[in-house]
Protein backbone atom coordinates (compact mmCIF):
# COMPACT_ATOMS: atom_id res chain seq x y z
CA UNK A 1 0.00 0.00 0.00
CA UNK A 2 1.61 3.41 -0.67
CA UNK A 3 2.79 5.88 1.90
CA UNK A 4 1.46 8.97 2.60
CA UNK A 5 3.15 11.41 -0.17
CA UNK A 6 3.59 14.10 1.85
CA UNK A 7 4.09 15.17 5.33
CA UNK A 8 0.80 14.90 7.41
CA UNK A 9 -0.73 15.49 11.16
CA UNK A 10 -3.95 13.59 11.35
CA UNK A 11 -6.46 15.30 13.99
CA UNK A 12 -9.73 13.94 15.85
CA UNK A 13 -12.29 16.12 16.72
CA UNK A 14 -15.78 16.02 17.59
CA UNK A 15 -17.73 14.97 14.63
CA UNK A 16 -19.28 18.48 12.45
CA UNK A 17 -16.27 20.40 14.20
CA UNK A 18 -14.44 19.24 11.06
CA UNK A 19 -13.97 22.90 9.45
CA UNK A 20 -12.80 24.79 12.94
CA UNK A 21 -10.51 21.97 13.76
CA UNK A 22 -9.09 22.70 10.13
CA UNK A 23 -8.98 26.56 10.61
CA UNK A 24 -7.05 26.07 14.03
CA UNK A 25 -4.74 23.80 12.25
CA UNK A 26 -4.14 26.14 9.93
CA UNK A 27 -3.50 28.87 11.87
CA UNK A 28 -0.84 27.31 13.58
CA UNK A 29 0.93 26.38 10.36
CA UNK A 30 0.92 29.69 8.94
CA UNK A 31 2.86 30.69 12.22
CA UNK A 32 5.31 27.84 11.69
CA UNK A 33 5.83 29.41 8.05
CA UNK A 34 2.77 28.36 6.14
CA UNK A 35 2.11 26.06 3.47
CA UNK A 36 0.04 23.97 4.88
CA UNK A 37 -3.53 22.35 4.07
CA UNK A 38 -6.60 20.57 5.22
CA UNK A 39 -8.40 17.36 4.10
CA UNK A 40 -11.51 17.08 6.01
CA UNK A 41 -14.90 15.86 5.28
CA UNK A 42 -17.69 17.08 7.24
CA UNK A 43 -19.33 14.66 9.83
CA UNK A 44 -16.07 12.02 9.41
CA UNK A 45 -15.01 13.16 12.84
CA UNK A 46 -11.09 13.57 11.76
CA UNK A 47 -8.74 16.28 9.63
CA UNK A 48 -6.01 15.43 7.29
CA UNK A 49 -3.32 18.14 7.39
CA UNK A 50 -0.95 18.30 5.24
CA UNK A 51 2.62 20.60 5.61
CA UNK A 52 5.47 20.86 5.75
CA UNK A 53 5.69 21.61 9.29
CA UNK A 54 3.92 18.34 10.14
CA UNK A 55 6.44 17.72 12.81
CA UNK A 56 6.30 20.56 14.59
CA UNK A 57 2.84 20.92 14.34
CA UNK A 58 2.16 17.37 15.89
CA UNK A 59 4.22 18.81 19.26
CA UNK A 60 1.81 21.70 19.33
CA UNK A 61 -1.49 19.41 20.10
CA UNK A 62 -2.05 20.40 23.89
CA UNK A 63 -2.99 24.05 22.59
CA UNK A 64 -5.21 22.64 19.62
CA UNK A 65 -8.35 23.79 20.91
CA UNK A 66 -10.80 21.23 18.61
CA UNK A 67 -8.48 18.59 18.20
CA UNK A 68 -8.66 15.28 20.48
CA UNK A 69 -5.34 14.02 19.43
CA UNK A 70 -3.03 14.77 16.80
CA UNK A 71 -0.50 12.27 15.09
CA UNK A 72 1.83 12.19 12.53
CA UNK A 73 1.06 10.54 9.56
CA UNK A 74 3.37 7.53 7.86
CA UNK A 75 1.20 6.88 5.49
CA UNK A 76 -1.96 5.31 4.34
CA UNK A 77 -3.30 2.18 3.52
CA UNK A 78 -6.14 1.55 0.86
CA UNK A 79 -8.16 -1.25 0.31
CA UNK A 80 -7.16 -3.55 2.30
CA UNK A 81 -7.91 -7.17 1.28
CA UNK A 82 -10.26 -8.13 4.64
CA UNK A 83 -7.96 -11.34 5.04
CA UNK A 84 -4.73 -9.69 5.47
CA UNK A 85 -4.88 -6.08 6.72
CA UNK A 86 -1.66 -7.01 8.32
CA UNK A 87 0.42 -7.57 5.42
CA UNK A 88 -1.24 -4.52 3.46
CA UNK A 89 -0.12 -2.16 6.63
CA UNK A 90 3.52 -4.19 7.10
CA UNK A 91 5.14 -2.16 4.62
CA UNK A 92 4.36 0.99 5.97
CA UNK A 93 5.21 0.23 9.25
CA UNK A 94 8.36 -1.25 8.46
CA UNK A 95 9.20 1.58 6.38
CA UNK A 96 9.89 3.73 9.47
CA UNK A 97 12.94 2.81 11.58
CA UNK A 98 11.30 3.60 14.70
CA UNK A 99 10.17 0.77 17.34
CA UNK A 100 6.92 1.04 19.53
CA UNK A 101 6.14 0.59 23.10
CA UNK A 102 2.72 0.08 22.17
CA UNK A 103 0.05 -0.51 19.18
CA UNK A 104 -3.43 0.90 18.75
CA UNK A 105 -6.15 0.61 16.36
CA UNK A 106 -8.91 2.75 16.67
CA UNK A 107 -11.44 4.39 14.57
CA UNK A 108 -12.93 8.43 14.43
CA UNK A 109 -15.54 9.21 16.51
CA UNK A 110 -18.36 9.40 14.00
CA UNK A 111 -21.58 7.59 12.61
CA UNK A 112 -19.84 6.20 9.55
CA UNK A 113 -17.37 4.15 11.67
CA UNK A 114 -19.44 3.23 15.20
CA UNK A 115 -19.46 -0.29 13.77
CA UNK A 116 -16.27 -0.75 13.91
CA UNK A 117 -15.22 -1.63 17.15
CA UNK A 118 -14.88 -5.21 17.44
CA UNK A 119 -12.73 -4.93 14.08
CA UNK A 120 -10.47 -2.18 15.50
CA UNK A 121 -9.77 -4.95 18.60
CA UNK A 122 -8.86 -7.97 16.73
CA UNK A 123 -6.89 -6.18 14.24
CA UNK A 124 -5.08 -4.83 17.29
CA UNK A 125 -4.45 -7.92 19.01
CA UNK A 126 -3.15 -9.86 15.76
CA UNK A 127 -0.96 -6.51 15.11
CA UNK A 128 0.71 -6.35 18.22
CA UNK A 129 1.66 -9.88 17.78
CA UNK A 130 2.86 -9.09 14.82
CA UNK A 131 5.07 -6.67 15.94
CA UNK A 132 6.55 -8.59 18.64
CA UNK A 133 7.56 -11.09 16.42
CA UNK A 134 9.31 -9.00 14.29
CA UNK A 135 11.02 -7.37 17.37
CA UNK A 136 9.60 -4.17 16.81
CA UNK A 137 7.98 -3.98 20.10
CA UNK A 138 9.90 -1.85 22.90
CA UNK A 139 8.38 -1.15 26.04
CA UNK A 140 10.58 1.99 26.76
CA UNK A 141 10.23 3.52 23.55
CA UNK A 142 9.08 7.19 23.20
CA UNK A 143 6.73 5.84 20.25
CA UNK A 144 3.23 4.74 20.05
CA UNK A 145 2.04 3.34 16.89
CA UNK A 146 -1.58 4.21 15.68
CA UNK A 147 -3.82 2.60 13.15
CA UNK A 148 -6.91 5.04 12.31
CA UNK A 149 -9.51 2.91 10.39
CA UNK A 150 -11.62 5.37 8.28
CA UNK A 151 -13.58 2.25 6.79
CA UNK A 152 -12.78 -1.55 7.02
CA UNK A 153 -10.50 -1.22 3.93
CA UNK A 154 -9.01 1.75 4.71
CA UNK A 155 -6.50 3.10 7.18
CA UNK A 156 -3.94 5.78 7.85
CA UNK A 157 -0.88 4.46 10.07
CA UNK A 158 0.53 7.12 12.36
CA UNK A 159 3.04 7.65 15.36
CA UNK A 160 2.21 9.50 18.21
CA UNK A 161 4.44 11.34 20.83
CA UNK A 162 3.62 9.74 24.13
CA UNK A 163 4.47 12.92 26.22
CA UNK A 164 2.64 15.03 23.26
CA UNK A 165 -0.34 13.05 22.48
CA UNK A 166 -3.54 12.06 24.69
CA UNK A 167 -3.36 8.94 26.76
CA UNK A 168 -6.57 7.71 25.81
CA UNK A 169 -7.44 5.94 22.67
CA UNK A 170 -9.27 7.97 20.07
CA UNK A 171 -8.73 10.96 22.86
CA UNK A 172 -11.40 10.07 24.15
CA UNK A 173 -11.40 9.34 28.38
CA UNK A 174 -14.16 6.49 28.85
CA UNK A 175 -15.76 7.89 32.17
CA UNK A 176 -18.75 6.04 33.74
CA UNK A 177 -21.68 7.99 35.37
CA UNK A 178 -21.44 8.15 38.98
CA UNK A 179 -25.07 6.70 40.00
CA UNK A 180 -26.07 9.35 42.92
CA UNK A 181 -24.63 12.09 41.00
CA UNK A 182 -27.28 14.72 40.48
CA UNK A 183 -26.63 15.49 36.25
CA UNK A 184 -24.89 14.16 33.78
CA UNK A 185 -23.04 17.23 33.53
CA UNK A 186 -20.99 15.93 36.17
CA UNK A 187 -19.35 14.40 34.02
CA UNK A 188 -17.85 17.48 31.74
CA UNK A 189 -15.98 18.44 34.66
CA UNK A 190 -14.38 14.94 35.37
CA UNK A 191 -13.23 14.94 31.92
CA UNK A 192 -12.17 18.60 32.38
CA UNK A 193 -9.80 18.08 35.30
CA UNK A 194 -8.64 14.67 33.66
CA UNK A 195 -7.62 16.23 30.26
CA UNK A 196 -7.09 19.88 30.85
CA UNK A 197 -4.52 19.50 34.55
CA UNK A 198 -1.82 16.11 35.11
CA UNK A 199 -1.40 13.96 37.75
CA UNK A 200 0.72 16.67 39.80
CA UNK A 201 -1.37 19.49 39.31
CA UNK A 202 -4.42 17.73 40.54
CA UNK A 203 -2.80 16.82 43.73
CA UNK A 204 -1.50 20.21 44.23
CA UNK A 205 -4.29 22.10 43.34
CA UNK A 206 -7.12 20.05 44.45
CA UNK A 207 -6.76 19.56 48.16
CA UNK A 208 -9.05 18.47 50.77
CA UNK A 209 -10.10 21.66 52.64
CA UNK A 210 -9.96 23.49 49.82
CA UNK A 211 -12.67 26.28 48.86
CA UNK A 212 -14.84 26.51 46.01
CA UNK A 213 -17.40 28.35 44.28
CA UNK A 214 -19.68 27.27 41.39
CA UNK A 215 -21.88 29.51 39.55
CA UNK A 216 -24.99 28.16 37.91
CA UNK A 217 -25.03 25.05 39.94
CA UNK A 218 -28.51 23.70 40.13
CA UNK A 219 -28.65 20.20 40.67
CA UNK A 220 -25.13 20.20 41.55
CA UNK A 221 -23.70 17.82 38.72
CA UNK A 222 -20.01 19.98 38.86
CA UNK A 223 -20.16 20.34 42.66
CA UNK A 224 -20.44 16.99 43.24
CA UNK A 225 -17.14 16.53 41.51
CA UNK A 226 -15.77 19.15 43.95
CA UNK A 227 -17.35 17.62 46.83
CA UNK A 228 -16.31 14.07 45.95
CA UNK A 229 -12.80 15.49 46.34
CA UNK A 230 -13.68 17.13 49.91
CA UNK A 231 -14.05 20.61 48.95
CA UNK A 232 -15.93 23.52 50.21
CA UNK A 233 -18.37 24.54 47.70
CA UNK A 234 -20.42 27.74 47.69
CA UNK A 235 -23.26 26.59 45.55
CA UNK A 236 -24.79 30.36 43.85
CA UNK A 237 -27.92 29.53 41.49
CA UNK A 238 -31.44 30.21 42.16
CA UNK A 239 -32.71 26.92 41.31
CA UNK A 240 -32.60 23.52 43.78
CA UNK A 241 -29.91 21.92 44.58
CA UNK A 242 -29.67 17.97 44.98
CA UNK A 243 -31.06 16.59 48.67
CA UNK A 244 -28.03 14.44 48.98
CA UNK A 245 -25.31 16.90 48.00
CA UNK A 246 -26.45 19.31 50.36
CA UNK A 247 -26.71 16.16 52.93
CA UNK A 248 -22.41 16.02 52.25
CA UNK A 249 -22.35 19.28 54.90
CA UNK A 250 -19.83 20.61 52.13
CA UNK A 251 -21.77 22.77 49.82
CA UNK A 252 -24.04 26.06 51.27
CA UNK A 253 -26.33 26.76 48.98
CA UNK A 254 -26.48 30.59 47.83
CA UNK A 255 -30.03 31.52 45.97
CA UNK A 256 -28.52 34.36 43.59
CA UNK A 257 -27.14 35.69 40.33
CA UNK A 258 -23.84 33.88 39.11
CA UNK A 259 -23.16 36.92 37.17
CA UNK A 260 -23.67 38.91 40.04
CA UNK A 261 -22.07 37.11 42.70
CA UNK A 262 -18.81 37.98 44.21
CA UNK A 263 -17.24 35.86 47.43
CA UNK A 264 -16.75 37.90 50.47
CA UNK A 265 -13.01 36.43 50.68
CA UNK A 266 -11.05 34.72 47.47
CA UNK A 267 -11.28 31.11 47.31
CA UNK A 268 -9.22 28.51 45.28
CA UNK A 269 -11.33 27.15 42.68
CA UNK A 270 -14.10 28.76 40.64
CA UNK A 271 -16.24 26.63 38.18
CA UNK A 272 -18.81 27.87 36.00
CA UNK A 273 -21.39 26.06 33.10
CA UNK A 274 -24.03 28.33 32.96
CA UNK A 275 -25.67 28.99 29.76
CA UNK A 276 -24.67 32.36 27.75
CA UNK A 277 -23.46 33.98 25.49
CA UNK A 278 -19.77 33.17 25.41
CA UNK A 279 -18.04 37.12 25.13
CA UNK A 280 -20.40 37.89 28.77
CA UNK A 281 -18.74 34.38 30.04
CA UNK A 282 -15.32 35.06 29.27
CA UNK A 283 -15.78 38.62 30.53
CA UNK A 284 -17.15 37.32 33.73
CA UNK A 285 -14.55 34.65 34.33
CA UNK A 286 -11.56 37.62 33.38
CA UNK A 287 -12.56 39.60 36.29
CA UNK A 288 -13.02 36.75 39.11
CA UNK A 289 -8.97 36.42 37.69
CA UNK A 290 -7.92 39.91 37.59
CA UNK A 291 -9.90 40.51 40.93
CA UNK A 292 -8.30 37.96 42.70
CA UNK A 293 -11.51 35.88 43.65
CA UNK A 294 -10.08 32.57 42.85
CA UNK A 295 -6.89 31.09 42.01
CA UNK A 296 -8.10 28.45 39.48
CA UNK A 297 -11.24 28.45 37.15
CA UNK A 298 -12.83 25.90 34.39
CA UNK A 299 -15.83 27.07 32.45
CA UNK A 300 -17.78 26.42 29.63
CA UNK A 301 -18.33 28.73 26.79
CA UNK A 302 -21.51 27.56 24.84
CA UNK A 303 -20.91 28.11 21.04
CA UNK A 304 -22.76 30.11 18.29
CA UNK A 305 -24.23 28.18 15.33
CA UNK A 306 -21.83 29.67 12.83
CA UNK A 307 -18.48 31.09 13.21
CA UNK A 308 -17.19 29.02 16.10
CA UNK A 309 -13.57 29.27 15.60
CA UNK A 310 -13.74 33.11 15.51
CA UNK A 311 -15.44 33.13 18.58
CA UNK A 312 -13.58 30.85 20.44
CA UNK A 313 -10.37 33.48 19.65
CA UNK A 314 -12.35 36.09 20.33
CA UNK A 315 -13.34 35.13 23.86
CA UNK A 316 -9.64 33.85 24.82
CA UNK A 317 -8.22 37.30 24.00
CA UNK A 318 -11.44 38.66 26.25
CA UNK A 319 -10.25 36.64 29.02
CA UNK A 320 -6.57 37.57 27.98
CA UNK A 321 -6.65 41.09 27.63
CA UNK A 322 -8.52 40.86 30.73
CA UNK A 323 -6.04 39.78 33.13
CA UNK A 324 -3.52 41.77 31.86
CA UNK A 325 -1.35 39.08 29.91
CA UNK A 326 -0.52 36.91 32.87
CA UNK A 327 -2.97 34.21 32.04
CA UNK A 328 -2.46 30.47 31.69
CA UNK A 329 -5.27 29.30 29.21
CA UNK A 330 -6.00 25.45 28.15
CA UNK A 331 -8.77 24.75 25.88
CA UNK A 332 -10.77 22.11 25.13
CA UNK A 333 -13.67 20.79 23.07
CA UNK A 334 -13.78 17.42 25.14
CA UNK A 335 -16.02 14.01 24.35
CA UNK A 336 -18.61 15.01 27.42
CA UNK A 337 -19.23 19.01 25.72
CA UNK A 338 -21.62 19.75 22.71
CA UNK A 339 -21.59 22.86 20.85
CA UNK A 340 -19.09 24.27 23.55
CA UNK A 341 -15.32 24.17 24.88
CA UNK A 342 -14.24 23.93 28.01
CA UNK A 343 -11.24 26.52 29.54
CA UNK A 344 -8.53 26.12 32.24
CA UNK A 345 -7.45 29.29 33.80
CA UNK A 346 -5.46 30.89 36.13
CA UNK A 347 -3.09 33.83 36.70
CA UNK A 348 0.53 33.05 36.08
């Protein structure tokens, strides 16, 4: 099967994010020198970008706000006879002198390739065997290999960065509903502070004792993720909050207006999902940072029909210009959001 014939990053996104996960692709390559450009297909749930500065772009995928995981491209192999998918991908793989501490096959998250699953596992298994035999396993190695099946016949082979690429296959963490949780929103913040902070930071900055507000919190599905973790939450929305959460003895309950609020003394952690327009969010969360009023934030900014990409620049230079320049920003679109991204803050 022929290799890719040029240099390529392949990017997941959320499927119909196709075109802003292209134009944020492309704006990093133009500032790498230009040259660059997109294959995408809306609703296939992936971009093809090719440039010259493939390489470099694959190490900037943590600030790649609509991409789920970005990999460099070896090349691609098409139709695949269905009894030996192995052999047709062999010479691609072996065509790179790299060895792997691991193999993946996986698929785009999208409605043309939901069926294939249980293909994507036994293709893995029998690959990885493969590869052992022919010594091209190593456990220590920097390199992951990844298969991305676009179809059953089809397939682009890839290598990921393990320190630059997302630790989950397809990029996607597989999180199960907590059962006395009071939303499934609960579980867009779980993903957040899996994907958005590391190991360290999450011990450091997520402490037991710890204080917390969350604005627009009826039920309670992101305070129970703060509570879980013994925080004190300050709950401010003027709807209900869950019986049980409030049961914890961690959370007071404030009947007010999130974008109104203000705590009496700062706290550590501010969270926010309420539902607005995104320039009055960002706004909002700039000023709890340049204020002072928490040390750490991660909000939600819900998404306008058309035009997404510009707005999503537009509200991190709100929240920039905002603070004064000193901000640490990580953006999102994760698996749990819809038509929104989710933002890491604080003040350098």
């Amino acid at each position: 099967m022929p290799a890719s014939d040029a240099a390529a990053l392949l990017a997941y996104c959320r499927q119909g994010f196709e075109g802003e996960c292209a134009q944020a692709l492309a704006a990093h390559d133009l500032e790498l020198g230009g040259g660059g450009h997109a294959r995408a297909q809306r609703g296939s749930g992936f971009v093809e970008f090719v440039s010259p500065h493939a390489d470099a772009l694959a190490a900037r995928w943590p600030a790649f706000v609509f991409a789920r995981q970005a990999l460099r491209v070896l090349g691609r192999a098409r139709a695949m006879p269905t009894q030996d998918r192995i052999g047709a991908l062999r010479p691609i793989i072996e065509g790179d002198a790299r060895r792997w501490c691991d193999v993946w096959v996986e698929a785009p998250d999208s409605d043309a390739t939901r069926d294939l699953a249980a293909l994507c596992r036994g293709l893995n298994a029998a690959l990885l065997a493969a590869l052992k035999k022919a010594a091209l396993i190593d456990r220590g190695s920097r390199w992951r290999l990844q298969v991305c099946l676009t179809s059953g016949q089809d397939a682009f082979v890839c290598a990921a960065d393990v320190a630059l690429s997302s630790p989950w296959p397809s990029g996607i963490p597989r999180l199960k509903f907590p059962r006395n949780a009071p939303s499934r929103s609960t579980l867009k913040l779980e993903e957040a502070l899996l994907v958005l902070l590391d190991d360290g930071e999450r011990e450091r900055w997520l402490k037991p004792g710890m204080r917390a507000v969350d604005l627009g919190a009826s039920p309670g599905g992101w305070t129970w993720q703060l509570v879980r973790r013994s925080l004190q939450v300050i709950a401010v929305d003027n709807g209900p909050m869950d019986a049980e959460l409030m049961a914890s003895g961690l959370v007071d309950h404030l009947r007010a207006d999130g974008f109104r609020y203000q705590p009496r003394t700062p706290v550590d952690w501010m969270v926010c999902d309420m539902v607005e327009q995104p320039a009055r969010v960002a706004a909002r969360m700039a000023q709890w940072l340049a204020q002072g009023w928490c040390r750490y934030a991660i909000f939600n900014l819900k998404l306008p029909m058309k035009k997404r990409y510009d707005e999503v620049q537009r509200c991190l230079a709100i929240l920039d210009e905002g603070v004064g320049g000193k901000l640490e920003l990580r953006a999102r679109q994760l698996y749990h959001d819809r038509e929104e991204i989710t933002v890491f803050a604080r003040v350098a």
